[in-house]
N, C-alpha and C. Protein backbone atom coordinates (compact mmCIF):
# COMPACT_ATOMS: atom_id res chain seq x y z
N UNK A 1 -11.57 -8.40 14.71
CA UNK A 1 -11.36 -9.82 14.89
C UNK A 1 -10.04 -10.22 14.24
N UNK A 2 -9.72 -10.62 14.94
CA UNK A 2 -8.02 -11.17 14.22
C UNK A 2 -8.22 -13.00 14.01
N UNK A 3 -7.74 -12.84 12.84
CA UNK A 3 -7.69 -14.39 12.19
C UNK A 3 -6.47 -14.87 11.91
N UNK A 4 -6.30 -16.28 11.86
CA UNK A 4 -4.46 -17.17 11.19
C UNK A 4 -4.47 -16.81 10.10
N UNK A 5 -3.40 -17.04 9.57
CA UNK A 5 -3.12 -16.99 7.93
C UNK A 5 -3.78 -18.00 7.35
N UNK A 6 -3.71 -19.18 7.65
CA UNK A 6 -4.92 -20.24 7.46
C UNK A 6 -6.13 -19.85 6.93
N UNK A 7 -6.91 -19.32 8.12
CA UNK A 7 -7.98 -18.44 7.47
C UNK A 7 -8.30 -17.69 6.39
N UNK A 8 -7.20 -16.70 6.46
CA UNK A 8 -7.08 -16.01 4.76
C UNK A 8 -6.74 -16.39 3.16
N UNK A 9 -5.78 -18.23 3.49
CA UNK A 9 -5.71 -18.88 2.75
C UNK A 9 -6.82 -19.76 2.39
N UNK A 10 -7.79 -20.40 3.14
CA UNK A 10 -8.75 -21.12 3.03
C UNK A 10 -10.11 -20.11 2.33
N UNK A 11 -10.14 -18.98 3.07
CA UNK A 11 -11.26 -18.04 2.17
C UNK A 11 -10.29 -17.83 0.62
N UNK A 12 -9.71 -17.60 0.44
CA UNK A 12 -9.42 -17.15 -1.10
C UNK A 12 -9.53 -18.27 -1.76
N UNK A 13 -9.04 -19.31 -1.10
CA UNK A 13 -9.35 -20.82 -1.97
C UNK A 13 -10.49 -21.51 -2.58
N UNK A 14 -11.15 -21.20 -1.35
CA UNK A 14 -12.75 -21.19 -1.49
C UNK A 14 -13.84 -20.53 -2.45
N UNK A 15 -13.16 -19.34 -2.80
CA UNK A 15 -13.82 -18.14 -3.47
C UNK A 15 -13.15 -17.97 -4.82
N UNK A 16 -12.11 -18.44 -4.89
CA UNK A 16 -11.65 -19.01 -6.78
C UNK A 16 -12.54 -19.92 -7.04
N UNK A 17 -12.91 -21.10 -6.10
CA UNK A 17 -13.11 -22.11 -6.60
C UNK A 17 -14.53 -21.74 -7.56
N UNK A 18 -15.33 -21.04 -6.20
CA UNK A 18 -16.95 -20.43 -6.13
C UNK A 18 -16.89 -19.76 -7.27
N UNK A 19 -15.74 -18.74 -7.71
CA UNK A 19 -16.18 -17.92 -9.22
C UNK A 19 -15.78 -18.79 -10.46
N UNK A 20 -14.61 -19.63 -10.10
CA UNK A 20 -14.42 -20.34 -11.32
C UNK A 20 -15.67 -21.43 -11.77
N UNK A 21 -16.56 -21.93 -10.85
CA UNK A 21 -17.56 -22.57 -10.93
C UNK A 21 -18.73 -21.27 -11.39
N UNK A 22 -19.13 -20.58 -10.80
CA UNK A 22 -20.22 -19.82 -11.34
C UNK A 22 -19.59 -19.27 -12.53
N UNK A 23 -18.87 -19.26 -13.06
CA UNK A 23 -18.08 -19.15 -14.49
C UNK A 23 -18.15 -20.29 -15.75
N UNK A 24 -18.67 -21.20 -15.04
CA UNK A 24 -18.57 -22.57 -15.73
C UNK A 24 -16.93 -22.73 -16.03
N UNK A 25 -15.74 -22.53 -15.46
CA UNK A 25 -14.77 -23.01 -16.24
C UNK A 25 -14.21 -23.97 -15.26
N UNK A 26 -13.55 -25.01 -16.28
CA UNK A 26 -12.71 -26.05 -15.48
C UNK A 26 -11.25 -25.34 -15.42
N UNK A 27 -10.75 -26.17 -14.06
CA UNK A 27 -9.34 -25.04 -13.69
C UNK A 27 -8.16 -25.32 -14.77
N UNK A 28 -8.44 -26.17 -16.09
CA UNK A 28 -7.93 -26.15 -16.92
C UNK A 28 -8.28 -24.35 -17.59
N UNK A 29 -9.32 -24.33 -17.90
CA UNK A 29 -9.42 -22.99 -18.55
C UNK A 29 -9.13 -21.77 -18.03
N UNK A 30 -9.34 -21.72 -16.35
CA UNK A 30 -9.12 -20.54 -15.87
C UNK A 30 -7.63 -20.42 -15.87
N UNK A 31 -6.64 -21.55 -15.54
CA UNK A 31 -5.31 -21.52 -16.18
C UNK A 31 -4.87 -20.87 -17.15
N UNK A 32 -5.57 -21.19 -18.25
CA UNK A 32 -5.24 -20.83 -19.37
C UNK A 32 -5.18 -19.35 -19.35
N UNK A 33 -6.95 -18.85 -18.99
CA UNK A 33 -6.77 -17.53 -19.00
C UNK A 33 -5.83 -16.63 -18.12
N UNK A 34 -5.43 -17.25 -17.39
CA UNK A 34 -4.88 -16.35 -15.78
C UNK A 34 -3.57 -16.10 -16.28
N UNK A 35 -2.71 -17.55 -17.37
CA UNK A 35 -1.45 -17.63 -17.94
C UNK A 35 -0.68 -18.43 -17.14
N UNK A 36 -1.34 -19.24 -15.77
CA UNK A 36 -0.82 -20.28 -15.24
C UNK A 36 -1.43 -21.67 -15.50
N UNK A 37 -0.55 -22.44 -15.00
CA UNK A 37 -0.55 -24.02 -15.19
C UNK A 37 -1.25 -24.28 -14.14
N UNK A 38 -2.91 -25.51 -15.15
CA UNK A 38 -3.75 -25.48 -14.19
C UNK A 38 -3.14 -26.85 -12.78
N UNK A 39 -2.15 -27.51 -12.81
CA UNK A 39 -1.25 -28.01 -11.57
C UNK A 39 -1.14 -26.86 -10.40
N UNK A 40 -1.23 -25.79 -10.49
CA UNK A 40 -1.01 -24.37 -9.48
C UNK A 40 -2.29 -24.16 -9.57
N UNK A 41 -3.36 -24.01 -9.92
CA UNK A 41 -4.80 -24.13 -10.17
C UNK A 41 -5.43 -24.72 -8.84
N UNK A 42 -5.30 -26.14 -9.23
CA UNK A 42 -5.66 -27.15 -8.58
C UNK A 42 -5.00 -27.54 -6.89
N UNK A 43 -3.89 -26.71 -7.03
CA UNK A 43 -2.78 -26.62 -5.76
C UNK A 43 -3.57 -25.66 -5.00
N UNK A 44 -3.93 -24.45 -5.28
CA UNK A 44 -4.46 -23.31 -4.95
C UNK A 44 -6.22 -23.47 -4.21
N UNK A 45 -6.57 -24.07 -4.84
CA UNK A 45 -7.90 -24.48 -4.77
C UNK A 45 -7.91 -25.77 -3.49
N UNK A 46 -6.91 -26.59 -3.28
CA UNK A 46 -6.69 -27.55 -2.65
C UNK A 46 -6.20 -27.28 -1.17
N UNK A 47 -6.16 -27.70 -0.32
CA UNK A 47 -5.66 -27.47 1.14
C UNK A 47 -4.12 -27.74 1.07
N UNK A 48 -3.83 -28.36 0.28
CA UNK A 48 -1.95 -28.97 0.18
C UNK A 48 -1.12 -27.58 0.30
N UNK A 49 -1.90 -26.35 -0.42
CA UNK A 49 -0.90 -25.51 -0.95
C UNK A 49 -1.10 -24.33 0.39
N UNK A 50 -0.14 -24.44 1.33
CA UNK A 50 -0.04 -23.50 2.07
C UNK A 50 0.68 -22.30 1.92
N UNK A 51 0.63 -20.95 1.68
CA UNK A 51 1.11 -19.73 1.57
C UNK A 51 1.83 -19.93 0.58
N UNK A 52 1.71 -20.13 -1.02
CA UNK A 52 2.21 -20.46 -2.45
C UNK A 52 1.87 -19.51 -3.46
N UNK A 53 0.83 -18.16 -2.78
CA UNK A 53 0.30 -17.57 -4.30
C UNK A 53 0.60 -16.26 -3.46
N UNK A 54 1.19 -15.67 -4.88
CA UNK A 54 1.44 -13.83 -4.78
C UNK A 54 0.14 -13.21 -4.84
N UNK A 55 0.10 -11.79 -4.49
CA UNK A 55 -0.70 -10.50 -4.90
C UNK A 55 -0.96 -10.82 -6.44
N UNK A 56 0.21 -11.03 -7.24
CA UNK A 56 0.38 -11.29 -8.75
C UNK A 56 -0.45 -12.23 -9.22
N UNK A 57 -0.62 -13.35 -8.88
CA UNK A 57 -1.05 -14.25 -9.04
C UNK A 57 -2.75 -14.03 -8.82
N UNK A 58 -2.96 -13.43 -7.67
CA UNK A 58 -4.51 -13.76 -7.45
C UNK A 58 -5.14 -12.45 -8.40
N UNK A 59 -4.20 -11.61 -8.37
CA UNK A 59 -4.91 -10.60 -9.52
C UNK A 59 -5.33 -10.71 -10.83
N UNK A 60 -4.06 -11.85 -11.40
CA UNK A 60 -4.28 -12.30 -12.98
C UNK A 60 -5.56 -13.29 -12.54
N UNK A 61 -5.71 -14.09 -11.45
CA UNK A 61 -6.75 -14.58 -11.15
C UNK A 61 -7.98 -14.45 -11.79
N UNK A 62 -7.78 -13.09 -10.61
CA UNK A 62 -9.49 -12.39 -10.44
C UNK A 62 -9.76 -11.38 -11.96
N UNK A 63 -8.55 -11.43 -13.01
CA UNK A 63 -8.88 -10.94 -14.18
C UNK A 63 -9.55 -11.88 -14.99
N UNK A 64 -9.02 -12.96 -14.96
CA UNK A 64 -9.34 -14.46 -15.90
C UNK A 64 -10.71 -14.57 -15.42
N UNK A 65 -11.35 -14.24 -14.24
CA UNK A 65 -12.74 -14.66 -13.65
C UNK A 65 -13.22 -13.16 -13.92
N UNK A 66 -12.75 -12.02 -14.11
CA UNK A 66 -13.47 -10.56 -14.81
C UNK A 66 -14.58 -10.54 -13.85
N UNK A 67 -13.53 -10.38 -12.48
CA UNK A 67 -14.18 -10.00 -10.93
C UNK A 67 -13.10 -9.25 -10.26
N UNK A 68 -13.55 -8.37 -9.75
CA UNK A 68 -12.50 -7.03 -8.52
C UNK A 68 -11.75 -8.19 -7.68
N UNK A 69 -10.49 -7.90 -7.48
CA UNK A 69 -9.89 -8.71 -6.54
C UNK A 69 -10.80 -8.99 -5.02
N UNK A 70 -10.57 -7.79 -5.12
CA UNK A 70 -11.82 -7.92 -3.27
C UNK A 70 -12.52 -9.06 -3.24
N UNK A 71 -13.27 -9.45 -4.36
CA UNK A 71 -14.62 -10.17 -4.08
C UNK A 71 -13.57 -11.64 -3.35
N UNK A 72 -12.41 -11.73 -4.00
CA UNK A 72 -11.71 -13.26 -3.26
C UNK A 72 -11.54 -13.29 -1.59
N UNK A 73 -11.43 -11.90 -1.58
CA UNK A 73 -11.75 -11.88 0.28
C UNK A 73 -13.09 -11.94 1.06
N UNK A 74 -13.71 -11.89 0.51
CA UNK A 74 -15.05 -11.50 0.93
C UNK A 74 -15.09 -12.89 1.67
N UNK A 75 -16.12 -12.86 2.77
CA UNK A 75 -16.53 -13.97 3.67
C UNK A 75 -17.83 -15.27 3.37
N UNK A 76 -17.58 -16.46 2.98
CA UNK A 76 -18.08 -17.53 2.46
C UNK A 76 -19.39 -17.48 3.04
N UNK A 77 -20.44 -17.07 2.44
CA UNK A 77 -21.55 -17.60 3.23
C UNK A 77 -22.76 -18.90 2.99
């Protein structure tokens, strides 16, 4: 199945949001931990921010949430 980039941006957005919540942290804290400013947090998480985040970025991510990168792709159910 072939999908837009849209698609791949809206699932990862979706799925920070989902671990930073089953994490209990506000995107102030996951900021903190990730070493970004939670303004890029909140950009990321938001529909505004179209194609804005590196490989780099979602990895320090998915470290700050102490989850395998993969799981941010995985499909919303």
């Amino acid at each position: 199945m072939k999908h837009d980039d849209n698609y791949y941006y809206n699932l990862i957005r979706q799925n920070i949001k989902k671990y930073r919540e089953k994490s209990n942290l506000t995107q102030q804290q996951l900021a903190d931990k990730a070493g970004i400013s939670m303004n890029y947090i909140a950009k990321i998480e938001s529909k505004k921010m179209q194609r804005g985040f590196t490989i780099t970025v979602l990895g320090r991510i998915a470290d700050a949430l102490d989850i395998d990168i993969k799981l941010l792709f995985d499909e919303i159910k």
